[in-house]
Structures are given as structure tokens and as C-alpha cells.
C-alpha atoms as a PDB file:
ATOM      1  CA  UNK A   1     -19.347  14.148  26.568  1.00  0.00           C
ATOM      2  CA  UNK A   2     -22.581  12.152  26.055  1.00  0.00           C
ATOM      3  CA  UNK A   3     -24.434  10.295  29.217  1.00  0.00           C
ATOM      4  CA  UNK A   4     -25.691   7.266  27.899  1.00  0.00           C
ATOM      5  CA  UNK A   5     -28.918   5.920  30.736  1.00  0.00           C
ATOM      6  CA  UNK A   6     -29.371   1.916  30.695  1.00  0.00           C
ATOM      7  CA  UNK A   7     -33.228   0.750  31.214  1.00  0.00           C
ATOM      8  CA  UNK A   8     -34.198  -3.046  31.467  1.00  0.00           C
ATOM      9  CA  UNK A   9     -32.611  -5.491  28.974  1.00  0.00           C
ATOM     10  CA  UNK A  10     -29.681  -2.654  28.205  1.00  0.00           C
ATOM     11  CA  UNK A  11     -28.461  -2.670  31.970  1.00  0.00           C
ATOM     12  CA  UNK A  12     -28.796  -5.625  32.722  1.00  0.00           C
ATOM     13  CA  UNK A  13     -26.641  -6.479  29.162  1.00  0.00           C
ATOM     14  CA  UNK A  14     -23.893  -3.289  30.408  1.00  0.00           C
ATOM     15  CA  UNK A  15     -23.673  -3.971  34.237  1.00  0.00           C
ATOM     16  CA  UNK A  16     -24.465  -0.524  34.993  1.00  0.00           C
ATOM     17  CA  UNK A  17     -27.372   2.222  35.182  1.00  0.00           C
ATOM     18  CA  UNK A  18     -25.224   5.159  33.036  1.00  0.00           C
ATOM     19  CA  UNK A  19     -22.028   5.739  31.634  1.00  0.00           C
ATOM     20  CA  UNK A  20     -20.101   8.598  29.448  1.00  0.00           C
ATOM     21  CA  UNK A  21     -18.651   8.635  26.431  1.00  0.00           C
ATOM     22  CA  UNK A  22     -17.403  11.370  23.395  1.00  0.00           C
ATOM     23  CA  UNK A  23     -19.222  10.146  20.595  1.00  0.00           C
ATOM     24  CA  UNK A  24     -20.512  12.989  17.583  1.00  0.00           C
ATOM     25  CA  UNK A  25     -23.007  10.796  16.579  1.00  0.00           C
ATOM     26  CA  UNK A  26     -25.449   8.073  17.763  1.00  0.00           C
ATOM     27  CA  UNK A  27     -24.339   5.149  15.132  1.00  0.00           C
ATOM     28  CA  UNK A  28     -20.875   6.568  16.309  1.00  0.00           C
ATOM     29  CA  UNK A  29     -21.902   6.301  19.946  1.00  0.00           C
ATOM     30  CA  UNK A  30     -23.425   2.815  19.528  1.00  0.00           C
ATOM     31  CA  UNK A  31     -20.151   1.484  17.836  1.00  0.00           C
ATOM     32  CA  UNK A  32     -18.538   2.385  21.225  1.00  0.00           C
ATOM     33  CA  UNK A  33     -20.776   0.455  23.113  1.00  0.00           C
ATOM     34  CA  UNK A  34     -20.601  -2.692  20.971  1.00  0.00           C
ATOM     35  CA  UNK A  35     -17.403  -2.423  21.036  1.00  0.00           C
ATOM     36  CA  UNK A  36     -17.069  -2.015  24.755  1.00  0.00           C
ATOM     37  CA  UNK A  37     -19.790  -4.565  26.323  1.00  0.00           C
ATOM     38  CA  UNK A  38     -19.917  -7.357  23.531  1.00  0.00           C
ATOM     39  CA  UNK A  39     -22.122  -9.163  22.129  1.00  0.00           C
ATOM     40  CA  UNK A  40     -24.476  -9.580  24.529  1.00  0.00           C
ATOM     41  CA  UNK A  41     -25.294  -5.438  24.034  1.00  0.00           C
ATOM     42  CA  UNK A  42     -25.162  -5.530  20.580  1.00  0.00           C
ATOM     43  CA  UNK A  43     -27.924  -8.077  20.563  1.00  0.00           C
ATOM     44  CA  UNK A  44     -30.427  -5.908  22.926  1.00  0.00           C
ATOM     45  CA  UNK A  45     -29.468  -3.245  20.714  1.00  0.00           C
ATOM     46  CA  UNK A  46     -31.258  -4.279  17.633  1.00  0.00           C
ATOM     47  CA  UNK A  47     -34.760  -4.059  19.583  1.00  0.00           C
ATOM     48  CA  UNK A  48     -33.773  -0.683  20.974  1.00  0.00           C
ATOM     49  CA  UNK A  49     -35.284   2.488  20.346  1.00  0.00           C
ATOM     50  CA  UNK A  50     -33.521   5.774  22.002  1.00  0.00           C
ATOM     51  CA  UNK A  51     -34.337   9.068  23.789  1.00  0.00           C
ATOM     52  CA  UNK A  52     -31.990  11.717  23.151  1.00  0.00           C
ATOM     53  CA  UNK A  53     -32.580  14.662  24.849  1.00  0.00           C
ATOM     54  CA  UNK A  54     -36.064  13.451  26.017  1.00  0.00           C
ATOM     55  CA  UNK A  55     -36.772  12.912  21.898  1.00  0.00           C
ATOM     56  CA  UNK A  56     -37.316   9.156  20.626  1.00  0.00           C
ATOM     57  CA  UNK A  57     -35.370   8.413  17.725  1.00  0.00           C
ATOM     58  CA  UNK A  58     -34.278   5.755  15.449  1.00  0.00           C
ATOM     59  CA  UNK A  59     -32.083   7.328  13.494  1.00  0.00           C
ATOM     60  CA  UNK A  60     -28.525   6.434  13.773  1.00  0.00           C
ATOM     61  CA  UNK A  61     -27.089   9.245  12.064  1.00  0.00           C
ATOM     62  CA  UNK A  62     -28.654  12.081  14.415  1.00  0.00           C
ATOM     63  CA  UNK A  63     -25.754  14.231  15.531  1.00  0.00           C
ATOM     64  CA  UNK A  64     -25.183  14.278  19.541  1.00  0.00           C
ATOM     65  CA  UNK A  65     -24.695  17.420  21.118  1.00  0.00           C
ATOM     66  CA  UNK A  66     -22.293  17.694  23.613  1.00  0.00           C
ATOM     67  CA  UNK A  67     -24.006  17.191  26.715  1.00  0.00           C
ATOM     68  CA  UNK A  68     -26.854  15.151  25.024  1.00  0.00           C
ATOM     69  CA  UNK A  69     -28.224  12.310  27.424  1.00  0.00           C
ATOM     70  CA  UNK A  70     -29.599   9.248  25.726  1.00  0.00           C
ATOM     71  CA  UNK A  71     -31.668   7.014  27.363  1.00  0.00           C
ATOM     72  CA  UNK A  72     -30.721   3.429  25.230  1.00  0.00           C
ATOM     73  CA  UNK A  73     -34.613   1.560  25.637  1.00  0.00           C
ATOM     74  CA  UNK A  74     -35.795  -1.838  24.758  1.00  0.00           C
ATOM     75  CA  UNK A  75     -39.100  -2.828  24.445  1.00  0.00           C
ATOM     76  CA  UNK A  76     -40.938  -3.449  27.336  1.00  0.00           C
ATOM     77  CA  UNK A  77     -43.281  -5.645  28.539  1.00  0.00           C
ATOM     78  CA  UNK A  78     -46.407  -5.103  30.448  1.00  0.00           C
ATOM     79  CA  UNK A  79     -50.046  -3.602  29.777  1.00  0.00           C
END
């Protein structure tokens, strides 16, 4: 299982702060989320950047551990 941590933008897009899911990669683990909160996700998505495992990555192919936790991160606004 992967825990997947909303911030911002994402939760408010999901409805809630975390979730699980079996997913062996992160393109594999974003398909699932599309898939399961809509459009609206899929949208915040594209600005996303991700922490897995405290590490920030872009790449969609990475390969999730099992118990990886990845924080799903849009940009933020501020100074």
C-alpha cells in the first residue's frame, strides 16, 4: 500500500487530507487518482510536483515501494 498526503489545491480538489492505494508506480498511482476524483484532480495535477519518501520528484515512472508516502504538492503561493 501507498499513502498518498493532499496539500492545498490537491485536497481541496480530493475532499480529504490522505488516502491509500496499491499502485507500483507513480504514473500508475496517478491514473488511480484521476480516475477516482475526476477532472477537477486531474487538472491540479498538471501543476503538481511530488514528495515520495520525503524526495521531490517529477518523474512519473519512479517505482513506489510498498509503504512509500507521497505527498501530491501544488505550487504555492506566498513569499
Amino acid at each position: 500500500m501507498v499513502t498518498v498526503r493532499y496539500f492545498a489545491g490537491a485536497r481541496a480538489a480530493v475532499g480529504v487530507d490522505t488516502e491509500t492505494r496499491e499502485a507500483g508506480s507513480l504514473d500508475e498511482l496517478v491514473g488511480q487518482l484521476v480516475d477516482a476524483h475526476g477532472e477537477r484532480l486531474e487538472k491540479v495535477l498538471t501543476a503538481c510536483s511530488f514528495l515520495v519518501d520525503g524526495t521531490s520528484t517529477r518523474d512519473r515512472a519512479l517505482v513506489l515501494a510498498p509503504g512509500a508516502v507521497v505527498d501530491v504538492l501544488p505550487p504555492f503561493a506566498g513569499g
